[in-house]
Protein backbone atom coordinates (compact mmCIF):
# COMPACT_ATOMS: atom_id res chain seq x y z
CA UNK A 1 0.00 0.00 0.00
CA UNK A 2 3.28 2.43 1.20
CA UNK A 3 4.38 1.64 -2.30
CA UNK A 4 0.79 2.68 -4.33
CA UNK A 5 0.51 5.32 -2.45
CA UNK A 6 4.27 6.86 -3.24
CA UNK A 7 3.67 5.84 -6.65
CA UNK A 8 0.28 7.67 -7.26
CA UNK A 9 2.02 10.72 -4.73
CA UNK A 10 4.85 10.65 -7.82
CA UNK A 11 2.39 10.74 -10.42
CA UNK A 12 0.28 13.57 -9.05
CA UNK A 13 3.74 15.63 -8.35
CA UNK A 14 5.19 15.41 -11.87
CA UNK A 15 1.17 16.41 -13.30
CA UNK A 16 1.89 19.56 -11.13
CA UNK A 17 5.44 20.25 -12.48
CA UNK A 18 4.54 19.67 -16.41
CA UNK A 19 1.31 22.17 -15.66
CA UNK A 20 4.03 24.08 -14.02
CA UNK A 21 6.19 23.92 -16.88
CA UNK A 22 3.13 25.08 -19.31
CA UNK A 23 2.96 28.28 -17.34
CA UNK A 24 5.75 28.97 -17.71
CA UNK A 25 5.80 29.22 -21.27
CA UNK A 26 2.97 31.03 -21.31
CA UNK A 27 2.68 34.22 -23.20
CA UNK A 28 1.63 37.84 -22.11
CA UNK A 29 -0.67 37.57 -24.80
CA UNK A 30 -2.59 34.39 -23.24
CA UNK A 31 -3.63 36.11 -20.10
CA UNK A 32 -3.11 39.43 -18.39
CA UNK A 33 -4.13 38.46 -14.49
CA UNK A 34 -1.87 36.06 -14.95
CA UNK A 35 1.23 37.40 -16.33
CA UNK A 36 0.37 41.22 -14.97
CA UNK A 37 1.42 42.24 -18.66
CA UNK A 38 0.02 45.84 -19.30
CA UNK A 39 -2.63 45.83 -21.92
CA UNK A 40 -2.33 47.77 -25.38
CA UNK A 41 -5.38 48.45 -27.18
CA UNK A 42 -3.93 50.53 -30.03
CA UNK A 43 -0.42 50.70 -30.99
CA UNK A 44 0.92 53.95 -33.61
CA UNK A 45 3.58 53.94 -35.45
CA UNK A 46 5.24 56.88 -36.66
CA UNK A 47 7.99 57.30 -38.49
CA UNK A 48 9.84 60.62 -37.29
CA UNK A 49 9.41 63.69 -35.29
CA UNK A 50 11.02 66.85 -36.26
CA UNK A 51 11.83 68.03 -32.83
CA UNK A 52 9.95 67.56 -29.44
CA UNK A 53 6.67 65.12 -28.56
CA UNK A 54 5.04 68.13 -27.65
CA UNK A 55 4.88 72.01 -27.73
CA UNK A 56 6.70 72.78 -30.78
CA UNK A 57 6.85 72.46 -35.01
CA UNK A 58 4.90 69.02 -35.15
CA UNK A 59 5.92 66.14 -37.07
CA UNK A 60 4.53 62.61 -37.43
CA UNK A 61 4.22 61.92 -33.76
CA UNK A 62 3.31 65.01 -32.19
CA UNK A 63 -0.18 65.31 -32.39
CA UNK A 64 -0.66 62.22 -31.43
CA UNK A 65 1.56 62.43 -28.62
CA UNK A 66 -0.28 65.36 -27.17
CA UNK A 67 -3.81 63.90 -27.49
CA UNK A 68 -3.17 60.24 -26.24
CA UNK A 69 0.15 59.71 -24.39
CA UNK A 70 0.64 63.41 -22.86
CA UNK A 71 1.72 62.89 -19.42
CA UNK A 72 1.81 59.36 -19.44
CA UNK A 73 4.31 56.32 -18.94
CA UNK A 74 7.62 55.84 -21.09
CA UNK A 75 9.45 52.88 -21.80
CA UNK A 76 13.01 51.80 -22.60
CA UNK A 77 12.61 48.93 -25.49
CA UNK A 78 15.84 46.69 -25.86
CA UNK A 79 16.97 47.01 -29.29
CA UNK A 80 14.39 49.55 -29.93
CA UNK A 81 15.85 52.86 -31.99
CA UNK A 82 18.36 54.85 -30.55
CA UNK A 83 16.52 57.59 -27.80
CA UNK A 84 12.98 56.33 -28.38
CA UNK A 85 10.96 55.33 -25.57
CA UNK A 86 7.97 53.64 -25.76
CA UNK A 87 4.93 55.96 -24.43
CA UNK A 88 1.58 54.27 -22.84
CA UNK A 89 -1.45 55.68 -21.50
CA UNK A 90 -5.17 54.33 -21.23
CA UNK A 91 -4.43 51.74 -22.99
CA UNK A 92 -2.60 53.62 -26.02
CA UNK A 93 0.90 52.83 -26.79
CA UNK A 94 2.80 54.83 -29.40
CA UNK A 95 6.77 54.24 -30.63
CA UNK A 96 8.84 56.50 -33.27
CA UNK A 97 10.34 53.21 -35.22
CA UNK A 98 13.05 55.63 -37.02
CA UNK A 99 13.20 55.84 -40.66
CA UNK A 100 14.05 53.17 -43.55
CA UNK A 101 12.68 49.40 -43.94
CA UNK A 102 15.49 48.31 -41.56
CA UNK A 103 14.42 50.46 -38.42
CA UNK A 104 11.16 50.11 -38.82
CA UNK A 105 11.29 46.10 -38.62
CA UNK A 106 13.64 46.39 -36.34
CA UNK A 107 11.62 48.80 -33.57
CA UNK A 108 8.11 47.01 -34.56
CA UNK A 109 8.84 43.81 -33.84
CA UNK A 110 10.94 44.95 -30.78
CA UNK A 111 7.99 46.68 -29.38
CA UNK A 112 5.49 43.85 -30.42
CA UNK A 113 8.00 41.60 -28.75
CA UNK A 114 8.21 42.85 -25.11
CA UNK A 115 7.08 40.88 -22.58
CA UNK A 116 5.46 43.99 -20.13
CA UNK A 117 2.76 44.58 -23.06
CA UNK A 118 -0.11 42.22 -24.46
CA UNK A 119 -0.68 43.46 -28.04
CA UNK A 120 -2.94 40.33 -28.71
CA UNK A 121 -6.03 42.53 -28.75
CA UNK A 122 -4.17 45.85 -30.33
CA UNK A 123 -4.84 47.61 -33.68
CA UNK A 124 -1.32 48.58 -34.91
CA UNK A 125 -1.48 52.02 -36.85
CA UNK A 126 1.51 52.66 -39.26
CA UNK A 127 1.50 56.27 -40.17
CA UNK A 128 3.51 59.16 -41.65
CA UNK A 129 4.02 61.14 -44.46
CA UNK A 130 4.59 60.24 -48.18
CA UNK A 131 4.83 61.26 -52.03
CA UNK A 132 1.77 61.33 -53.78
CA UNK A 133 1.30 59.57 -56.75
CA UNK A 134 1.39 62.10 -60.04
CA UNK A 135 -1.74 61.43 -61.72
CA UNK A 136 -3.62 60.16 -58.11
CA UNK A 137 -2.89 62.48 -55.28
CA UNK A 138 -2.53 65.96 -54.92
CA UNK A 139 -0.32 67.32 -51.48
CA UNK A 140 -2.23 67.21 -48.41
CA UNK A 141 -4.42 64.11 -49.17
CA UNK A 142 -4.58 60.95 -46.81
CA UNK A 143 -4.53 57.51 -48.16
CA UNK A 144 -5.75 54.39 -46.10
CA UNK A 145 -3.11 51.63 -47.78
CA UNK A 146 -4.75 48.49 -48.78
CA UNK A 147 -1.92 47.02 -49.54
CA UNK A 148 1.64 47.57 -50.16
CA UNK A 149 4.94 46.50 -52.03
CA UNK A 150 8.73 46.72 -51.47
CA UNK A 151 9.77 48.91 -54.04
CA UNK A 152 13.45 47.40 -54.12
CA UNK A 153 12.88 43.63 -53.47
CA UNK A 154 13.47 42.11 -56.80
CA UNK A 155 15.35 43.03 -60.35
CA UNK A 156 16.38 46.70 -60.81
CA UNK A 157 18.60 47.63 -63.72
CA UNK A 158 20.36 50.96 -65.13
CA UNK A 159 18.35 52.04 -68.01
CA UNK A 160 22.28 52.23 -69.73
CA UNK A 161 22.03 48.23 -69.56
CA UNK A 162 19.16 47.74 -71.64
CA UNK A 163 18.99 45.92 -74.73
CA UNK A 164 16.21 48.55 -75.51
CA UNK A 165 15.29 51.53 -74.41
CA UNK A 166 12.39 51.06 -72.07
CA UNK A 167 10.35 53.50 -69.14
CA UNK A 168 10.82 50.76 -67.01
CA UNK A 169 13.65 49.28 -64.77
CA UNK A 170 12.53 46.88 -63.09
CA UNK A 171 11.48 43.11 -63.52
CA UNK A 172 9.32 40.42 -61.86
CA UNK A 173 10.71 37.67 -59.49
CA UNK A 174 7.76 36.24 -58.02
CA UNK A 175 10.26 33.88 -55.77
CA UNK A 176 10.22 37.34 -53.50
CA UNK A 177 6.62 37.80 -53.75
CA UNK A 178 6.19 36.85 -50.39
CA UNK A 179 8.01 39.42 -48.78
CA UNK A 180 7.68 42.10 -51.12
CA UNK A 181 3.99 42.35 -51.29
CA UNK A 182 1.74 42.23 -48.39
CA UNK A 183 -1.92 42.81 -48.99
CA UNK A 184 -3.94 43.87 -45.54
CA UNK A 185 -7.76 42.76 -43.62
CA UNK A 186 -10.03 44.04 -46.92
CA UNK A 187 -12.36 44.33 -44.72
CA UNK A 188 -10.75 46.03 -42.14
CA UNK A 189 -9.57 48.59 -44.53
CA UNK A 190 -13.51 48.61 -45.95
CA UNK A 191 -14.48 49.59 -42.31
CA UNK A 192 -11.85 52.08 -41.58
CA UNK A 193 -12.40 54.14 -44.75
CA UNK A 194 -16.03 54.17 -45.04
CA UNK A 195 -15.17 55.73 -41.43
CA UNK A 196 -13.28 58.35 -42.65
CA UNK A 197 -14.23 59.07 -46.32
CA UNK A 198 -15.54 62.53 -45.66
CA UNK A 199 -13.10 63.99 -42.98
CA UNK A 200 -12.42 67.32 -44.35
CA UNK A 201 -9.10 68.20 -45.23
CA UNK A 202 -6.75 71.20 -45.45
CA UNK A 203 -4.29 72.68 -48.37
CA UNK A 204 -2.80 76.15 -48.47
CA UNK A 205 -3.06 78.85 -51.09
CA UNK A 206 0.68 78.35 -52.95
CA UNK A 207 0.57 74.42 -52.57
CA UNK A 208 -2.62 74.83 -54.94
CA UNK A 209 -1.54 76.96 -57.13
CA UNK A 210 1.84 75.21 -57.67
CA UNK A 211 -0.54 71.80 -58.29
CA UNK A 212 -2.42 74.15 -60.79
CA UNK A 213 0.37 75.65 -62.76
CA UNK A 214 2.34 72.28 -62.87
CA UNK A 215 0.03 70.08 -63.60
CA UNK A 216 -1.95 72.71 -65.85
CA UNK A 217 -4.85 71.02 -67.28
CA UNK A 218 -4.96 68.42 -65.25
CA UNK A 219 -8.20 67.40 -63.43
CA UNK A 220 -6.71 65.88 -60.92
CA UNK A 221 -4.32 68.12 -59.76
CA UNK A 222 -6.92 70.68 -59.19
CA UNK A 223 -8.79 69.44 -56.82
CA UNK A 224 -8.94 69.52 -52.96
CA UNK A 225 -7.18 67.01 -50.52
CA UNK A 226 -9.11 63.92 -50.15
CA UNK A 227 -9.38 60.84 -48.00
CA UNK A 228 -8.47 57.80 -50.20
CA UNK A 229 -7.81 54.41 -50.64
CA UNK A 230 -4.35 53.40 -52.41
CA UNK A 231 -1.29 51.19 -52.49
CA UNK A 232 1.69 52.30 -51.18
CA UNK A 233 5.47 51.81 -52.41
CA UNK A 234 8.03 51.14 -49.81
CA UNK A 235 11.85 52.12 -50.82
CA UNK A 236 14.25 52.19 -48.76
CA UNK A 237 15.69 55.31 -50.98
CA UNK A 238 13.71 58.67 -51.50
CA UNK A 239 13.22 58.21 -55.12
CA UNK A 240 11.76 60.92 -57.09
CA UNK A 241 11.00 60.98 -61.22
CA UNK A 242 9.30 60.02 -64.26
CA UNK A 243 10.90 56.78 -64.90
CA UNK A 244 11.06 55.64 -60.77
CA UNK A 245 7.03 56.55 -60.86
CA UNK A 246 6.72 54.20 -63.79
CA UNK A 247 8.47 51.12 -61.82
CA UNK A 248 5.91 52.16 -59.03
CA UNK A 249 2.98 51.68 -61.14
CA UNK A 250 4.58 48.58 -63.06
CA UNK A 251 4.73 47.18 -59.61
CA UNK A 252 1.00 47.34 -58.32
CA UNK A 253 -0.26 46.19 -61.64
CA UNK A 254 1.90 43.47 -61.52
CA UNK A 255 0.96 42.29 -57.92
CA UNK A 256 -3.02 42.96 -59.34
CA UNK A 257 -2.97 45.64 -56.02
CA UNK A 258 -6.66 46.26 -54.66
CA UNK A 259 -6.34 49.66 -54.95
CA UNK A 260 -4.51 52.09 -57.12
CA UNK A 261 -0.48 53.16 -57.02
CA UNK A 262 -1.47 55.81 -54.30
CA UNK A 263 2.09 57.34 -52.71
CA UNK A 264 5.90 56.47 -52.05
CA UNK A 265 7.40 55.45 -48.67
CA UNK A 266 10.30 54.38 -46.65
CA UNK A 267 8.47 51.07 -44.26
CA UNK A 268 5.40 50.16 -44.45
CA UNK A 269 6.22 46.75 -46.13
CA UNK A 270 8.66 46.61 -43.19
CA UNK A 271 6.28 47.30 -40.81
CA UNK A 272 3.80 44.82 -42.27
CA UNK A 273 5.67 41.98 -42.19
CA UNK A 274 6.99 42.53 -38.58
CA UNK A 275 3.31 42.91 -37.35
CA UNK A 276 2.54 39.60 -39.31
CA UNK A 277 5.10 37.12 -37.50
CA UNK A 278 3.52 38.76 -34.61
CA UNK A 279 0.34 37.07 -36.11
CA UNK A 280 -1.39 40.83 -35.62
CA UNK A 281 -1.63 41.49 -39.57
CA UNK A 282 -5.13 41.37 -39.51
CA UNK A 283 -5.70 44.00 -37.74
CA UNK A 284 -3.42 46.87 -38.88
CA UNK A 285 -3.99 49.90 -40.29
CA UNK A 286 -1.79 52.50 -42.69
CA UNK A 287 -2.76 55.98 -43.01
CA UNK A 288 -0.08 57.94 -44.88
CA UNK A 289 -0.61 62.33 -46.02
CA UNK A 290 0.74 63.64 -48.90
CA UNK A 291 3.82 65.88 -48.49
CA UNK A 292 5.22 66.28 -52.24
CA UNK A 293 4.98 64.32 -55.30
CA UNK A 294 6.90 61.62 -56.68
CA UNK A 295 8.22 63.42 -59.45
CA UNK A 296 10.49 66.40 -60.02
CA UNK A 297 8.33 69.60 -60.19
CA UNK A 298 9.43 73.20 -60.97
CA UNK A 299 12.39 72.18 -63.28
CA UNK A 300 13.87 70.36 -60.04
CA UNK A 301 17.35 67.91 -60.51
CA UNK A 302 18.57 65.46 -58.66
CA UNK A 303 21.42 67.41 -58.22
CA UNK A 304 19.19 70.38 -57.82
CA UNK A 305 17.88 68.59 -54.68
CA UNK A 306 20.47 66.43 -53.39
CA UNK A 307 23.86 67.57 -54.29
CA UNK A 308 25.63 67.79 -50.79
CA UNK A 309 26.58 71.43 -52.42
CA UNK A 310 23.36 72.52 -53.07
CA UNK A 311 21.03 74.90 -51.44
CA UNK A 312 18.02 73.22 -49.45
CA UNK A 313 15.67 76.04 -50.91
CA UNK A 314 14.98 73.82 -53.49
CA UNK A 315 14.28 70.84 -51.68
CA UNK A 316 12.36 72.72 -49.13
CA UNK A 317 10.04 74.15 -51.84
CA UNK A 318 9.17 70.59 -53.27
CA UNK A 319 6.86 70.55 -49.83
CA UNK A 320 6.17 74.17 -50.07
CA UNK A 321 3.96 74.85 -47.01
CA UNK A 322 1.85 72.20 -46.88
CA UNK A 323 3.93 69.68 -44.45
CA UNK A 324 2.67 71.13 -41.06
CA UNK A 325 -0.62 71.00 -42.47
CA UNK A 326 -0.61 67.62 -44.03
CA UNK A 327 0.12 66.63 -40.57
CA UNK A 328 -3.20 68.27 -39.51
CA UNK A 329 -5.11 66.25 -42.24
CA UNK A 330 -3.00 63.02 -40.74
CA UNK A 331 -3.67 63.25 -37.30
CA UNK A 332 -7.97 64.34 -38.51
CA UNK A 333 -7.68 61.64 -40.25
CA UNK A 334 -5.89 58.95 -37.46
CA UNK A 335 -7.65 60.19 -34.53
CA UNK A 336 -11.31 59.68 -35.85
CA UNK A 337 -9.98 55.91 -36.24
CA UNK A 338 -8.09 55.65 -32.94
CA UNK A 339 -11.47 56.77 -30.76
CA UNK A 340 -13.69 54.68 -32.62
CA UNK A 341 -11.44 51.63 -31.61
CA UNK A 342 -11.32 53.24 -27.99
CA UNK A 343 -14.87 53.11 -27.67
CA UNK A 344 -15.51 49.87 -29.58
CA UNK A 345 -17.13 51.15 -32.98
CA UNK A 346 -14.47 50.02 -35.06
């Protein structure tokens, strides 16, 4: 009997240790009362800030900053960009990732990685400023991205290479489509712009005249800023030009995009792909403004732009005044969809 019952006293202690063991490896997404990991209901993104979170020139995080995390808790994130902290407040969590594909993988999944915080019920927001698309966008719109592609992920070559001349530089290697091309929740997006369709938004007086006079004739270029839907390209250089916009729209048709070439930036694809191995794809959301176009206006060069020699005027000019208020429109446009997840109306 001594010997059943140390037996069956055996048995019941190594059930407790294995149930032990699966506790152990338990994630802070599984169970907040039990790991005490802080909850994060909405998660933003940005890519930059020109200068302060608060109280000065704004930039991609600032208004956010102000209206959600103001006076809240920061964070130090191992391996997160250099300086950044991680800010939290009522359940809103917001990190500048830095700029470039690289950084922003990098601080995303670092973020979405940290034990202290259970993203398993967040919306992730990736948002920031872009170039609109010449024949799309006009400065100062906002685009909710259904989808997005990697704008140097595959075959580029110098146009002095080619067998014939050709508008196009770049060609098809579908062995990458998996990582450069990430399509996001349709129906997410669906939800998300119907919500914000008819936010008004801002422009100033010389950004549309420039549009006018450059685009002279053009339909499209005379019209207000907008709320729209669009694909995004994500380069890890700040391509501008005739023959770099044709790759772009090469590119969506080729990956039969949802929505139309919409703007040019620096990590969304990046971002995308961090948030899916963090099985959180589903639910995020990109909402990119329109700071310049991606082609050279008024007679700009390269060199003209970004000779280490040159004057900035130039460069300066290509955003002429709408930049602060493109991140007006942004932030209009963001913080419409932030409260509605907030108070469960998403």
């Amino acid at each position: 009997m001594n010997k059943l019952f140390a037996r069956a006293l055996l048995s019941l202690s190594m059930a407790l240790a294995l149930t032990g063991c699966s506790a152990q490896v338990s994630t802070p997404q599984e169970s907040d009362e039990l790991t005490g990991a802080i909850p994060i209901r909405v998660l933003i993104l940005p890519k930059f800030e020109v200068g302060d979170m608060e109280g000065d020139d704004p930039g991609e995080a600032q208004y956010y900053y102000e209206r959600y995390l103001s006076g809240g808790d920061a964070y130090d994130i191992k391996d997160g960009s250099i300086d950044t902290k991680l800010y939290v407040k009522d359940g809103v969590a917001l990190f500048v990732t830095g700029q470039g594909k690289v950084n922003a993988a990098l601080s995303t999944s670092s973020v979405l990685n940290d034990q202290r915080f259970d993203f398993s019920d967040a919306y992730v927001i990736s948002t920031g400023c872009a170039g609109a698309s010449e024949g799309f966008g006009v400065m100062g719109d906002v685009y909710v991205i259904s989808a997005a592609f990697d704008y140097d992920l595959g075959h580029h070559a110098d146009a002095r290479e080619l067998e014939e001349p050709s508008i196009t530089t770049w060609f098809h290697e579908d062995d990458f489509d998996s990582s450069s091309y990430v399509e996001f929740n349709q129906e997410l997006t669906n939800r998300v712009f119907d919500l914000v369709k008819d936010v008004p938004l801002k422009t100033t007086d010389l950004t549309r005249k420039v549009m006018q006079e450059e685009f002279e004739g053009q339909e499209w270029a005379s019209r207000d800023p907008q709320v729209l839907r669009g694909t995004c390209s994500t380069g890890d250089n700040y391509w501008k030009g005739t023959y770099d916009h044709q790759n772009a729209l090469l590119m969506a048709d080729t990956y039969d995009s949802p929505d139309p070439y919409a703007c040019s930036e620096m990590e969304d694809v990046a971002v995308a792909l961090a948030v899916e191995r963090a099985g959180l794809l589903d639910r995020l959301i990109i909402i990119r403004d329109a700071v310049n176009m991606d082609v050279f206006i008024l007679d700009g060069t390269p060199e003209q732009l970004w000779d280490d020699e040159a004057a900035m005027t130039l460069s300066e000019s290509q955003t002429f005044d709408i930049f602060p208020v493109a991140m007006e429109n942004n932030f209009a446009v963001g913080s419409v969809v932030i409260d509605a997840i907030l108070d469960g109306t998403l």
